[in-house]
C-alpha atoms as a PDB file:
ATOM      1  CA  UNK A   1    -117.726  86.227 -68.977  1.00  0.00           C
ATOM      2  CA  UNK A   2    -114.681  85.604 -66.970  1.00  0.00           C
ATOM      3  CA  UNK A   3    -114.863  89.047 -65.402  1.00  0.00           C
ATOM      4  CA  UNK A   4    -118.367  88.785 -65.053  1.00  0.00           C
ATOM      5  CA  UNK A   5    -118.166  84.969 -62.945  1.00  0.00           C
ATOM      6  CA  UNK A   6    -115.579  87.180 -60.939  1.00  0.00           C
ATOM      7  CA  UNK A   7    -117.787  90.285 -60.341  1.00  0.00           C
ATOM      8  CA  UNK A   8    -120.800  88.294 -59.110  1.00  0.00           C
ATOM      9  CA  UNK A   9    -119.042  85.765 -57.168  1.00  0.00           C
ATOM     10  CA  UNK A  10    -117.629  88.848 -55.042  1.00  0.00           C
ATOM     11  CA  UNK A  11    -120.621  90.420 -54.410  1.00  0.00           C
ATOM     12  CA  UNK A  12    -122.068  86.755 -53.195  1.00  0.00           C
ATOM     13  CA  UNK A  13    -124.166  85.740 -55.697  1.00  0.00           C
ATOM     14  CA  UNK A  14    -124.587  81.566 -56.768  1.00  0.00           C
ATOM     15  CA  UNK A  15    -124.725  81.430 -60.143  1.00  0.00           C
ATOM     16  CA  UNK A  16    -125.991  79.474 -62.868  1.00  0.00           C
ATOM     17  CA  UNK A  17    -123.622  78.812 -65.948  1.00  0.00           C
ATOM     18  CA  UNK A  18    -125.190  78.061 -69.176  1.00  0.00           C
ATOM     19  CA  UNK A  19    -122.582  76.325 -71.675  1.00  0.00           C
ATOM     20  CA  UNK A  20    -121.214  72.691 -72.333  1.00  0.00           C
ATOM     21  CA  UNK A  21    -118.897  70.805 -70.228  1.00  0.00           C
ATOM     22  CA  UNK A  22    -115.375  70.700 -71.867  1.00  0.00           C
ATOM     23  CA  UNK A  23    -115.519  73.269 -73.235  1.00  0.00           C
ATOM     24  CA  UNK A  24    -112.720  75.928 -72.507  1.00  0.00           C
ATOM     25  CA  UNK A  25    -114.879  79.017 -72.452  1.00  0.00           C
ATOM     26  CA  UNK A  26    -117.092  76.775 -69.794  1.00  0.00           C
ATOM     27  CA  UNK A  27    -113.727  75.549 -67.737  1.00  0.00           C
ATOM     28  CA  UNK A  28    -112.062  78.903 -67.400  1.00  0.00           C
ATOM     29  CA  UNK A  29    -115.432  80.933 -66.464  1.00  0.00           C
ATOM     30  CA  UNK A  30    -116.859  78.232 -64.105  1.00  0.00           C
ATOM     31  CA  UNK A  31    -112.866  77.535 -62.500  1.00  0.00           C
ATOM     32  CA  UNK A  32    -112.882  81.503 -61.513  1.00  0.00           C
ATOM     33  CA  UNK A  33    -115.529  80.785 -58.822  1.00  0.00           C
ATOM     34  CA  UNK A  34    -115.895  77.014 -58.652  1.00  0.00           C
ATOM     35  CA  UNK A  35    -117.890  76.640 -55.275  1.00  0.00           C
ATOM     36  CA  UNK A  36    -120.530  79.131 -56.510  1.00  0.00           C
ATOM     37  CA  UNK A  37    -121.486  77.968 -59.754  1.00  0.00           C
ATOM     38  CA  UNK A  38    -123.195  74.831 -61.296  1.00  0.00           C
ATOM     39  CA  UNK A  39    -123.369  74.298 -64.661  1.00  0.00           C
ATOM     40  CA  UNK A  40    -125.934  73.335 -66.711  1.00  0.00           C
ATOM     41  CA  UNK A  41    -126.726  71.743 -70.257  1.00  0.00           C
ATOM     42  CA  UNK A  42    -129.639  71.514 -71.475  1.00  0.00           C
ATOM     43  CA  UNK A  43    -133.509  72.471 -70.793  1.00  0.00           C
ATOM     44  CA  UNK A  44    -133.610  69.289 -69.231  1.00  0.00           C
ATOM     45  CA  UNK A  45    -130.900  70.028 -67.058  1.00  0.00           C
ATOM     46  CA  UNK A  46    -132.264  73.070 -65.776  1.00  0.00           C
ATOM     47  CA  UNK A  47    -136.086  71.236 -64.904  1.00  0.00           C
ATOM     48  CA  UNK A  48    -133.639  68.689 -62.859  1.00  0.00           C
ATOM     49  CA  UNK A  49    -131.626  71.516 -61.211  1.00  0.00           C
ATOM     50  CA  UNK A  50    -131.878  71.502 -57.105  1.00  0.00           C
ATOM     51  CA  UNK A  51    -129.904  74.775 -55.973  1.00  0.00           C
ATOM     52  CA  UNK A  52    -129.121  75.327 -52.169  1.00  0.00           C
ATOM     53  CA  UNK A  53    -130.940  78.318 -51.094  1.00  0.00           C
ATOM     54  CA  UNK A  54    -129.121  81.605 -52.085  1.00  0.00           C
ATOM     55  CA  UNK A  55    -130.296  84.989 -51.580  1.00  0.00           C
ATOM     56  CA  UNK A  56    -128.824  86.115 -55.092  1.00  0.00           C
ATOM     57  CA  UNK A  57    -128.477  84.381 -58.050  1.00  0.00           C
ATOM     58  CA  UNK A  58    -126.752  85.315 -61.421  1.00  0.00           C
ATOM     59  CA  UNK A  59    -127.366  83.197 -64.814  1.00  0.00           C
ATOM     60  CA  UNK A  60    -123.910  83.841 -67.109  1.00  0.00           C
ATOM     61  CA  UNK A  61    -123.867  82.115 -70.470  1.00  0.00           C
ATOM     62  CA  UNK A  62    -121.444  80.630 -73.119  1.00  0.00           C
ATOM     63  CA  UNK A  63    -120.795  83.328 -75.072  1.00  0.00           C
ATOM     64  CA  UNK A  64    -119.752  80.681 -78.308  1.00  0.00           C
ATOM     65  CA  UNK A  65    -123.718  79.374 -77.753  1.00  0.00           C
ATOM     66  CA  UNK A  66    -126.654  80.550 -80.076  1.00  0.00           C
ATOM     67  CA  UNK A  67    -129.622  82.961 -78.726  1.00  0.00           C
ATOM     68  CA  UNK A  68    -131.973  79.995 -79.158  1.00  0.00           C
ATOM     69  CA  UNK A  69    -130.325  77.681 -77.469  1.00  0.00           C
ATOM     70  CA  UNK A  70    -129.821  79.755 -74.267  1.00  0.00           C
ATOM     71  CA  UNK A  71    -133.045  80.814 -74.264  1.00  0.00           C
ATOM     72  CA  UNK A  72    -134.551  77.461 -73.956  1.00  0.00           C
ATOM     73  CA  UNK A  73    -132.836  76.807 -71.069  1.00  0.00           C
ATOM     74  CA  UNK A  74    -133.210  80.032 -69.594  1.00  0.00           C
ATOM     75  CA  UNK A  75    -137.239  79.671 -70.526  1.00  0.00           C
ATOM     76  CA  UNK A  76    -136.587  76.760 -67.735  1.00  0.00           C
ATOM     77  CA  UNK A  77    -135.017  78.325 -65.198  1.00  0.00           C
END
């Protein structure tokens, strides 16, 4: 994922990190492109999101996370 945050974040996309804050998967991958990636939570973060306009975006998730639970917030997003 760390590779990945890297990868996108050259090729100028935002992106959108799906994990829990603390967490050391979700520090390391979100501190290798810090201005260009917001993290969020839950479902409910995602309905609350407000991104600045980007031509390309990129969702990258926890990989430690289950299927279901990324795919209720990604259902959101």
């Amino acid at each position: 994922v760390h590779n990945e945050a890297k990868h996108y974040a050259a090729k100028g996309y935002f992106m959108i990190y799906i994990g829990h804050e603390g967490h050391v998967e979700a520090e390391g991958t979100m501190g290798e492109a810090p201005d260009r990636m917001v993290l969020v939570e839950t479902p409910e973060d995602a309905e609350n999101l407000q991104l600045p306009h980007y031509e390309k975006l990129a969702v990258l998730t926890q990989t430690t996370l289950s299927v279901d639970e990324v795919n209720a917030t990604l259902s959101v997003l």
